[in-house]
N, C-alpha and C. Protein backbone atom coordinates (compact mmCIF):
# COMPACT_ATOMS: atom_id res chain seq x y z
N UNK A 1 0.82 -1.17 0.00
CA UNK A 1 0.00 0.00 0.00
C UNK A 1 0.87 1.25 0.00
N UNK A 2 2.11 1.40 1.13
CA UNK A 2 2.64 2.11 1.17
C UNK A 2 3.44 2.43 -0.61
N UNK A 3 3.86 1.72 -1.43
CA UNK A 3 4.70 1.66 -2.74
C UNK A 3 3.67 2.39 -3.57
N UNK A 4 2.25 1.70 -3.39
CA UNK A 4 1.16 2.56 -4.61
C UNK A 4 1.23 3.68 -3.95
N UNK A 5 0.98 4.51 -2.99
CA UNK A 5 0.65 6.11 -2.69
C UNK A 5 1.71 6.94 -2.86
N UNK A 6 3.44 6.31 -3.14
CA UNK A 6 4.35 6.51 -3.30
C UNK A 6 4.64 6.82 -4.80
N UNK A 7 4.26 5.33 -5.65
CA UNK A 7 4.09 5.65 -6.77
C UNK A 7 2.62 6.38 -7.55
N UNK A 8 2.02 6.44 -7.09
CA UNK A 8 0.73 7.63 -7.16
C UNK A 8 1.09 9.12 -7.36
N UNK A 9 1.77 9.55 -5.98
CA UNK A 9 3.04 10.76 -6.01
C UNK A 9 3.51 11.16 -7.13
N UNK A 10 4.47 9.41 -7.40
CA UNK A 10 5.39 10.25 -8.46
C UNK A 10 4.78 10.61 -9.80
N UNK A 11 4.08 9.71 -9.98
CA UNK A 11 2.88 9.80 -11.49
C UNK A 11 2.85 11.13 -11.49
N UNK A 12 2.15 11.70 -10.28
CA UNK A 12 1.43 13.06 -10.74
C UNK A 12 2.24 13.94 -10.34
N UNK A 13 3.39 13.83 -9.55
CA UNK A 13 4.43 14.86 -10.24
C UNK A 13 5.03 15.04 -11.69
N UNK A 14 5.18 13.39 -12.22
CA UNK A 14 5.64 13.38 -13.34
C UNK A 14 4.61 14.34 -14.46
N UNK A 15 3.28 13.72 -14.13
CA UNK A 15 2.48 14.29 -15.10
C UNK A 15 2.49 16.09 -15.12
N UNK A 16 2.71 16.87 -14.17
CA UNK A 16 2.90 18.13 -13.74
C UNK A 16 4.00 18.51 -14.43
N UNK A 17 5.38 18.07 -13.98
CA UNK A 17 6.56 18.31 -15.02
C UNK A 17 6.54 17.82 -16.54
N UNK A 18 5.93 17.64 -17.07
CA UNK A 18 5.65 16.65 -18.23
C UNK A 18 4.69 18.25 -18.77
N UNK A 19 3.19 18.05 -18.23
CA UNK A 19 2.47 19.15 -18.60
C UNK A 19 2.72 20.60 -18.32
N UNK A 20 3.75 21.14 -18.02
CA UNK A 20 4.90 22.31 -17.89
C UNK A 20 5.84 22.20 -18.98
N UNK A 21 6.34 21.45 -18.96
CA UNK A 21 7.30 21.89 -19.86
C UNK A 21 6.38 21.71 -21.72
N UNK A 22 5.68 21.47 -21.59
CA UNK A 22 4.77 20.94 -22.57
C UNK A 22 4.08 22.24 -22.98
N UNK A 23 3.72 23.22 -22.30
CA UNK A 23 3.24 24.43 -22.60
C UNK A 23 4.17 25.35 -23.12
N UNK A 24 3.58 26.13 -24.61
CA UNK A 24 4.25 27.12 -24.26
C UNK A 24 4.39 28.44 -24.22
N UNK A 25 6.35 29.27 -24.29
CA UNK A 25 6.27 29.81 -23.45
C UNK A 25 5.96 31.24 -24.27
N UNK A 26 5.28 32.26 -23.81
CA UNK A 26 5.13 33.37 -24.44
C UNK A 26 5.88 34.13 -25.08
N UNK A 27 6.21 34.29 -26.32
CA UNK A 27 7.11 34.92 -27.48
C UNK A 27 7.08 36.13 -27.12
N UNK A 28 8.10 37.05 -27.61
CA UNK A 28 8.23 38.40 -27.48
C UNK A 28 7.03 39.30 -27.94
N UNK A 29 6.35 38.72 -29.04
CA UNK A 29 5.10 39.67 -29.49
C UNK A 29 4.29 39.42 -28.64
N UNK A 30 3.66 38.18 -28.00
CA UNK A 30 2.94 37.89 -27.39
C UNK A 30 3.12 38.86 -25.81
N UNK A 31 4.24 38.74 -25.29
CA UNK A 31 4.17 39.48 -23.98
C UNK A 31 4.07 41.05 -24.42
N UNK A 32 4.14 41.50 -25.80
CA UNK A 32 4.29 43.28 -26.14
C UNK A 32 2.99 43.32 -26.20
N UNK A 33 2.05 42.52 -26.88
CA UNK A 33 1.28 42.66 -27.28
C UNK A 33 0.18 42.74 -25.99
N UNK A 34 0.40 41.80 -24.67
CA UNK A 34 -0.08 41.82 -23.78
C UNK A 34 -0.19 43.21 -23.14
N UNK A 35 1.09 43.73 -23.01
CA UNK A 35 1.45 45.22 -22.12
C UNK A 35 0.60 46.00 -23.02
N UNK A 36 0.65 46.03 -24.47
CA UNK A 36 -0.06 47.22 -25.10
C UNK A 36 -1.44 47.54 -24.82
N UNK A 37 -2.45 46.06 -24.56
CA UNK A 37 -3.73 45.84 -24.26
C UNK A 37 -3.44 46.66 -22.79
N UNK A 38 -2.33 46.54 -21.79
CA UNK A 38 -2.84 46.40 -20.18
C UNK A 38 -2.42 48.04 -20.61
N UNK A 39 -1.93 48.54 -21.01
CA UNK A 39 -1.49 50.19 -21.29
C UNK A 39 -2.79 50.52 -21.74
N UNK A 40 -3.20 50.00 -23.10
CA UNK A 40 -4.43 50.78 -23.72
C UNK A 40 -5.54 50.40 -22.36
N UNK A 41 -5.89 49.61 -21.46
CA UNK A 41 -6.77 49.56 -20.48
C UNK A 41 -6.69 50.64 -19.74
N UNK A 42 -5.31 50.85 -18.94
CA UNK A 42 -4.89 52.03 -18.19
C UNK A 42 -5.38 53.10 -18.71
N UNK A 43 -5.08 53.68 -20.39
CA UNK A 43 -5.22 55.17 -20.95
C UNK A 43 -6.80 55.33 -20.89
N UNK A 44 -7.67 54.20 -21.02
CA UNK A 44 -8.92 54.35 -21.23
C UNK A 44 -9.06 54.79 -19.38
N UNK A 45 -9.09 54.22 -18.90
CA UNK A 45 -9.00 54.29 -17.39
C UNK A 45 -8.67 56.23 -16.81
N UNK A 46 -7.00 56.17 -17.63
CA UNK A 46 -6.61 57.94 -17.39
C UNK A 46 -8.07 58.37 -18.05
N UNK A 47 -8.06 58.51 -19.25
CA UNK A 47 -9.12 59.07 -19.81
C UNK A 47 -10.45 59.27 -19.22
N UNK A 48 -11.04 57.95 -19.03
CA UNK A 48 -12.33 58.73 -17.89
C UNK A 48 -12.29 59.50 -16.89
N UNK A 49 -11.12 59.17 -16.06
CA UNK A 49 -10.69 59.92 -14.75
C UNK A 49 -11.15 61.42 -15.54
N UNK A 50 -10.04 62.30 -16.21
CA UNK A 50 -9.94 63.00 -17.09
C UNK A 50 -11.37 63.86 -17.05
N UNK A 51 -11.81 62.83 -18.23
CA UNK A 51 -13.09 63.20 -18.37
C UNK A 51 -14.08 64.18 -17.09
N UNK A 52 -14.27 62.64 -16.37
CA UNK A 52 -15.02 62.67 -15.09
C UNK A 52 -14.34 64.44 -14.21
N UNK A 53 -13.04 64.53 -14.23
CA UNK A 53 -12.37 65.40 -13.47
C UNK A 53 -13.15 67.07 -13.65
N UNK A 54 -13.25 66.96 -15.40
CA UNK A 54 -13.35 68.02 -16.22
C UNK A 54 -15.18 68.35 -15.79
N UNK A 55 -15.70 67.20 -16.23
CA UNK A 55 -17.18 67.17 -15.82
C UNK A 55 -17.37 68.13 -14.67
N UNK A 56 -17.02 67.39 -13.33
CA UNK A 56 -16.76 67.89 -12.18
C UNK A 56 -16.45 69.65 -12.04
N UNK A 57 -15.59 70.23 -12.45
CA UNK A 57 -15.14 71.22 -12.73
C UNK A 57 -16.20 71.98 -13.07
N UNK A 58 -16.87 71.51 -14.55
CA UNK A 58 -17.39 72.65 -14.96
C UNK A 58 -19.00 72.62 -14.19
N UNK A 59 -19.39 71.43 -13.49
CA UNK A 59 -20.65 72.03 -12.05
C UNK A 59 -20.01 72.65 -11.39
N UNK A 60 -18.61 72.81 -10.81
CA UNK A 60 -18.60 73.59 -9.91
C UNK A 60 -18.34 74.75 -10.31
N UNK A 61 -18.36 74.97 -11.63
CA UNK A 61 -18.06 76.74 -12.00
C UNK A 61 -19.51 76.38 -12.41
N UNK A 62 -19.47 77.84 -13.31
CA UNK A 62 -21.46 78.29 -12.99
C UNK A 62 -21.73 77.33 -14.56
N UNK A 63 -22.27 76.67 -14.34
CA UNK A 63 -23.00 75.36 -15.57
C UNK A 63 -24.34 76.38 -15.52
N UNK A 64 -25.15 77.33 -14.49
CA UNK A 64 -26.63 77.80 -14.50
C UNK A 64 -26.09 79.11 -14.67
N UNK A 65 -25.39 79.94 -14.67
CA UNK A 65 -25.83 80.94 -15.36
C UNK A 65 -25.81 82.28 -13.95
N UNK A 66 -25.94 81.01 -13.02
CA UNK A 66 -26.92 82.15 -11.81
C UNK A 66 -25.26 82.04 -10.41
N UNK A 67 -23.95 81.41 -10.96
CA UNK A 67 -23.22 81.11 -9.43
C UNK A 67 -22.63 82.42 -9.56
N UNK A 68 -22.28 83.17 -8.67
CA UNK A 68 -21.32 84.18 -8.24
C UNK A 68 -21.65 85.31 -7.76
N UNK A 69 -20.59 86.35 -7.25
CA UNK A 69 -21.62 87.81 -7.16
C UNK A 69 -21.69 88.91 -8.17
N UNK A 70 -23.07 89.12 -7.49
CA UNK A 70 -23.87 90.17 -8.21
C UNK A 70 -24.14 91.90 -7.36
N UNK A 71 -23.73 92.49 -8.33
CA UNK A 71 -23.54 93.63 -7.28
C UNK A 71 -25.44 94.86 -7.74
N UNK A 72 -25.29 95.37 -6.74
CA UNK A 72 -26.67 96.17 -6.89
C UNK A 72 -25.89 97.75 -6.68
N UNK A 73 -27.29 98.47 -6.18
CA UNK A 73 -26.53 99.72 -6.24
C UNK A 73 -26.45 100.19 -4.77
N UNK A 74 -25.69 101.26 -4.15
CA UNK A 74 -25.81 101.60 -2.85
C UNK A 74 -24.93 100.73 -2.26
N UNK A 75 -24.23 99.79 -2.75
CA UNK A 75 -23.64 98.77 -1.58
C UNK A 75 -24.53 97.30 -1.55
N UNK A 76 -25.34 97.34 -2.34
CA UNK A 76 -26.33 96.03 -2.24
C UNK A 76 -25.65 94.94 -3.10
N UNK A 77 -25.73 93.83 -2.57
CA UNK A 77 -25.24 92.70 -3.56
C UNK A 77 -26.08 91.02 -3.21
N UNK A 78 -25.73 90.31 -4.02
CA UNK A 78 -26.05 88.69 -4.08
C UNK A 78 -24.98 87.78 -4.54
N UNK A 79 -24.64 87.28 -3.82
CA UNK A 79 -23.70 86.21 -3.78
C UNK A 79 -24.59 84.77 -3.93
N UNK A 80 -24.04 83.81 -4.87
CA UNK A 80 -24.92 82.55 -5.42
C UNK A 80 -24.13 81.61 -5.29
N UNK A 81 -24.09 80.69 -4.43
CA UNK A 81 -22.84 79.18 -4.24
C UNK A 81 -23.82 78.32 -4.44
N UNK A 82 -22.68 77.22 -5.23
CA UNK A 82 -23.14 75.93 -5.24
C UNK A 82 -23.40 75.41 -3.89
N UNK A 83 -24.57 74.38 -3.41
CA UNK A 83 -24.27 73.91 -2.17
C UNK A 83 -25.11 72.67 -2.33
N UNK A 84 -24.12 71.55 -2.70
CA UNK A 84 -24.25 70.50 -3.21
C UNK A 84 -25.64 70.42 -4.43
N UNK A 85 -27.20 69.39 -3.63
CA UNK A 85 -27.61 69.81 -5.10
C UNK A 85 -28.79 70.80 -4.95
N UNK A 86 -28.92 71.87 -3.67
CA UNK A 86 -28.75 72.97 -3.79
C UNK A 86 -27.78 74.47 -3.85
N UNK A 87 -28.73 75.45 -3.30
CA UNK A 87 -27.63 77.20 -3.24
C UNK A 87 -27.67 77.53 -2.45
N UNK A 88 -26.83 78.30 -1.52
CA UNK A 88 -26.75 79.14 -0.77
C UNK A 88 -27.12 80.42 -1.66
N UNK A 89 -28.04 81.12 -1.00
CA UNK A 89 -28.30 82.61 -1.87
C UNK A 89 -27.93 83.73 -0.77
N UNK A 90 -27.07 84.60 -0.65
CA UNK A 90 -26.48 85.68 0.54
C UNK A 90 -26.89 87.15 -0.25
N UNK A 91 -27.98 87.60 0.09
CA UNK A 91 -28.47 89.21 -0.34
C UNK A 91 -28.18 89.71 1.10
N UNK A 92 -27.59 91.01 -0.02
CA UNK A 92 -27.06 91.61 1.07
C UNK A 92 -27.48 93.54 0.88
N UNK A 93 -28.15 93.81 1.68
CA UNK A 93 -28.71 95.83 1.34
C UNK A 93 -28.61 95.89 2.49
N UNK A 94 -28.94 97.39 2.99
CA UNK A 94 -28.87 98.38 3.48
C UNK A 94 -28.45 97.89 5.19
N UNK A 95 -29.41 97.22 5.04
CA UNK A 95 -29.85 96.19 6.44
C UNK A 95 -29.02 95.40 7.18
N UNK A 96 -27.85 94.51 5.75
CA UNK A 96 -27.15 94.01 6.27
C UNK A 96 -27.25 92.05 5.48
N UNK A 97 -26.41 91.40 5.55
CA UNK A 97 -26.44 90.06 4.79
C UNK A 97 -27.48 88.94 4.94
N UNK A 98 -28.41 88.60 4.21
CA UNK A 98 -29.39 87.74 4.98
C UNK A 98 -29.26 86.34 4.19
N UNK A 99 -29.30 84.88 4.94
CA UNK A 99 -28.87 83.91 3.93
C UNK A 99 -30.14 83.21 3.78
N UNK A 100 -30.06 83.09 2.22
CA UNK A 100 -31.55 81.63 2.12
C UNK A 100 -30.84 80.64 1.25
N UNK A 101 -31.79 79.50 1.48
CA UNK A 101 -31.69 78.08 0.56
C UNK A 101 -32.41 78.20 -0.32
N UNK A 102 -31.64 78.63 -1.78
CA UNK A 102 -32.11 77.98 -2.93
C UNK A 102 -32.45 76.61 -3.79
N UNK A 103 -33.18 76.58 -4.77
CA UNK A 103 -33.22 75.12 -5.29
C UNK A 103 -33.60 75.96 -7.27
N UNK A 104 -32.83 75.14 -7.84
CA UNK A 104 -32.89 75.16 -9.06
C UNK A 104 -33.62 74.91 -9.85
N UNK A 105 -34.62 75.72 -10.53
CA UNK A 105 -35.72 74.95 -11.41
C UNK A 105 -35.83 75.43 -12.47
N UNK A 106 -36.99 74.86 -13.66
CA UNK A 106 -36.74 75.57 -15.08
C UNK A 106 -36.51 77.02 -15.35
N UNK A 107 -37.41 77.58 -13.67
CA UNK A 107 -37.77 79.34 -14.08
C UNK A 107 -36.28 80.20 -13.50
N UNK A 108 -35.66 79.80 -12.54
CA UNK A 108 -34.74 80.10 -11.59
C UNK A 108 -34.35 79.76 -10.57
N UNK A 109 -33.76 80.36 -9.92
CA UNK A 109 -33.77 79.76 -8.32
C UNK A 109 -34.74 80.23 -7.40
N UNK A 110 -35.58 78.98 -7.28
CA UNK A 110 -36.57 79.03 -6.48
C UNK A 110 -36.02 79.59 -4.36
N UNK A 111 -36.18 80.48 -4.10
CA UNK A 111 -36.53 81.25 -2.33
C UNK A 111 -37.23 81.37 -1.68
N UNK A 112 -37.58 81.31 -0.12
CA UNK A 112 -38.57 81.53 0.39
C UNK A 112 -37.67 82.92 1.25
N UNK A 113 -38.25 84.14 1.13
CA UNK A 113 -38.00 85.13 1.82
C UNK A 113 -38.91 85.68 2.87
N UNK A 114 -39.00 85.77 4.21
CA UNK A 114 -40.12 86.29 5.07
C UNK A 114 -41.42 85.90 4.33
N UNK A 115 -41.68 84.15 4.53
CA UNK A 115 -42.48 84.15 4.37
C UNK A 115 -43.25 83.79 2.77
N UNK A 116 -42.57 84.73 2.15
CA UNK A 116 -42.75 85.13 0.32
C UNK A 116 -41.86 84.02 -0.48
N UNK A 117 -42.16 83.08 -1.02
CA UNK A 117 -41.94 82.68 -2.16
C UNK A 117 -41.44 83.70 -3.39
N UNK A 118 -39.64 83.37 -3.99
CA UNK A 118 -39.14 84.40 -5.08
C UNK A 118 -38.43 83.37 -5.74
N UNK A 119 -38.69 84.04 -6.75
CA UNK A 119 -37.54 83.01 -8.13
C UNK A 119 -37.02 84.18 -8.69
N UNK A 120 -35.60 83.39 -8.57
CA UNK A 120 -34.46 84.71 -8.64
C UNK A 120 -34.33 84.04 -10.69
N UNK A 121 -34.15 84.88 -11.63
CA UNK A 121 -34.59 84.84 -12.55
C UNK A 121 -33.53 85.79 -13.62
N UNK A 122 -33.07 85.26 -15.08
CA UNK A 122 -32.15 85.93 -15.00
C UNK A 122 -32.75 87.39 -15.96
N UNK A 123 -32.21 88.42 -16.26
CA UNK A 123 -32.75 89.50 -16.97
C UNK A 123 -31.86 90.42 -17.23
N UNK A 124 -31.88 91.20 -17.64
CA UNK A 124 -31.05 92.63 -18.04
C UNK A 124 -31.73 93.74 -16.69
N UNK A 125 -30.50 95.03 -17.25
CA UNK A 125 -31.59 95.95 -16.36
C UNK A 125 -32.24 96.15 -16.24
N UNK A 126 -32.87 96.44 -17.33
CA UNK A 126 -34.64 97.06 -17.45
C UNK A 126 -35.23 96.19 -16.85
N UNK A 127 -35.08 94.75 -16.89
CA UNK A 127 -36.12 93.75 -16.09
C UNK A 127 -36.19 93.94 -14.47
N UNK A 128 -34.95 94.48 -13.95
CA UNK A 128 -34.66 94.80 -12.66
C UNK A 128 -36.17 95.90 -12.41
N UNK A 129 -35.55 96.82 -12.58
CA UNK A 129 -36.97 98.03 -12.60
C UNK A 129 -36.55 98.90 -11.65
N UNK A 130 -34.83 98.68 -12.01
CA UNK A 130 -33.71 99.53 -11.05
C UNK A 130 -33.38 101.20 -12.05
N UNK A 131 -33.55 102.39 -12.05
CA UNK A 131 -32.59 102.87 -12.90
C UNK A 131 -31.11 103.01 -12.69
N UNK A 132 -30.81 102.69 -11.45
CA UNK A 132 -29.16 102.46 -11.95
C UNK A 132 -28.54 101.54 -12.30
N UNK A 133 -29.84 100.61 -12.58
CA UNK A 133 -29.06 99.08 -13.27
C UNK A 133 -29.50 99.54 -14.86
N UNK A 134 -30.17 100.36 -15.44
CA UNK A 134 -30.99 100.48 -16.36
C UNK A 134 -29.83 99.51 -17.52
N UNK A 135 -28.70 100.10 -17.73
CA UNK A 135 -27.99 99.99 -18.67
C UNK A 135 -27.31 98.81 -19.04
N UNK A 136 -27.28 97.90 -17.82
CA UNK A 136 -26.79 96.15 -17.76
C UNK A 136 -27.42 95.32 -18.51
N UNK A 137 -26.47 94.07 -18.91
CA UNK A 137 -27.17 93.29 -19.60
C UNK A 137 -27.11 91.99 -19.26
N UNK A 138 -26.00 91.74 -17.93
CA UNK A 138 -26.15 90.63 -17.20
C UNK A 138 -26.56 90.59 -15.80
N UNK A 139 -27.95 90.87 -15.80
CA UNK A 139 -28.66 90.76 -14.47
C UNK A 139 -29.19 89.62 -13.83
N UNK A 140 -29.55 89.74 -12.55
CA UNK A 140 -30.53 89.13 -11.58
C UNK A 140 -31.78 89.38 -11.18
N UNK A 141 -32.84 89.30 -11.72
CA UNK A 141 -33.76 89.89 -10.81
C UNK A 141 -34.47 88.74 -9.45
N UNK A 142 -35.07 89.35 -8.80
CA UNK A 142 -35.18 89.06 -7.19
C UNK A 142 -36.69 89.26 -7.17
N UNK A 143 -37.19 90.17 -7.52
CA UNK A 143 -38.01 90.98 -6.92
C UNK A 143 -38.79 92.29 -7.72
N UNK A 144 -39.82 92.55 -7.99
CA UNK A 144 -40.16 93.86 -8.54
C UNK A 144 -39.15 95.14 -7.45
N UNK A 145 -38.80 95.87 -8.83
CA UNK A 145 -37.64 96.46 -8.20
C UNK A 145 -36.76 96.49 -7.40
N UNK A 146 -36.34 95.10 -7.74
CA UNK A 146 -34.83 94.79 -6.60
C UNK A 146 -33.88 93.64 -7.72
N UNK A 147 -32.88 93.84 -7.48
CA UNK A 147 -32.04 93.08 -9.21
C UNK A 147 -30.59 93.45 -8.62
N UNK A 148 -29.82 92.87 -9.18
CA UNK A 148 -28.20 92.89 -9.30
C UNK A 148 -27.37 92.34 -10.59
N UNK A 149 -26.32 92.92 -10.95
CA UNK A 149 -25.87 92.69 -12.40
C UNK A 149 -24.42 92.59 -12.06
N UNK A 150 -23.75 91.98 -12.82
CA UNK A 150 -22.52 91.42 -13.91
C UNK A 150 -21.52 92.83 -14.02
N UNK A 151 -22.46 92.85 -14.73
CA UNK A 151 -21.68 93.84 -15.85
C UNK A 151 -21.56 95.45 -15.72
């Protein structure tokens, strides 16, 4: 018993060294050709990163039209941040800085101010119903006669 599990052993070592050396071994094109696939995997890989990076970027600069500040007249202004997948909206007059939560919708950025429902909305001066914005052409309006501009 002991001789068969012995020679059992060696069989299937033999068969192991036998089926090794029996394979074979990868040619020079074959291993270039391998790296070029695992490279072109990687570049596709850089590439989305890339992509994805750039994507990223341009939500966090103004993709709506409506992120940054906006100045009024007298010292009045509106400041517009991304804040995740709403805004921080910061108006700021006479009074002093007051902050609300915006939300983004087809018409503008939807506000609740004291109460009042506002969709901040985009317009030129004249839409303001400011005359010292009269002459702008990248405005905010807020409000019947209340607005901030760009330009």
């Amino acid at each position: 018993m002991k001789n068969l599990a012995k020679f059992t052993h060696l069989t299937t070592l033999a068969a192991v060294v036998i089926l090794g050396a029996c394979s074979p071994k990868p040619d020079a094109d074959d291993v270039a050709a391998s790296q070029a696939s695992e490279s072109a995997a990687m570049s596709i890989t850089a590439a989305e990163a890339a992509s994805q990076a750039v994507a990223e970027a341009m939500t966090s600069v103004d993709a709506t039209g409506y992120v940054g500040k906006w100045t009024g007249p007298e010292g009045t202004a509106m400041t517009i941040t991304p804040a995740g997948s709403e805004y921080e909206v910061v108006i700021t007059n006479l009074d002093g800085p007051r902050t609300f939560t915006g939300t983004l919708e087809g018409d503008g950025i939807h506000i609740t101010r004291d109460a009042t429902p506002l969709v901040i909305h985009k317009g030129d001066g004249q839409a303001t119903g400011m005359k010292w914005l009269a002459d702008k052409h990248d405005c905010l309006v807020v409000a019947a006669n209340e607005g901030f501009c760009k330009d």
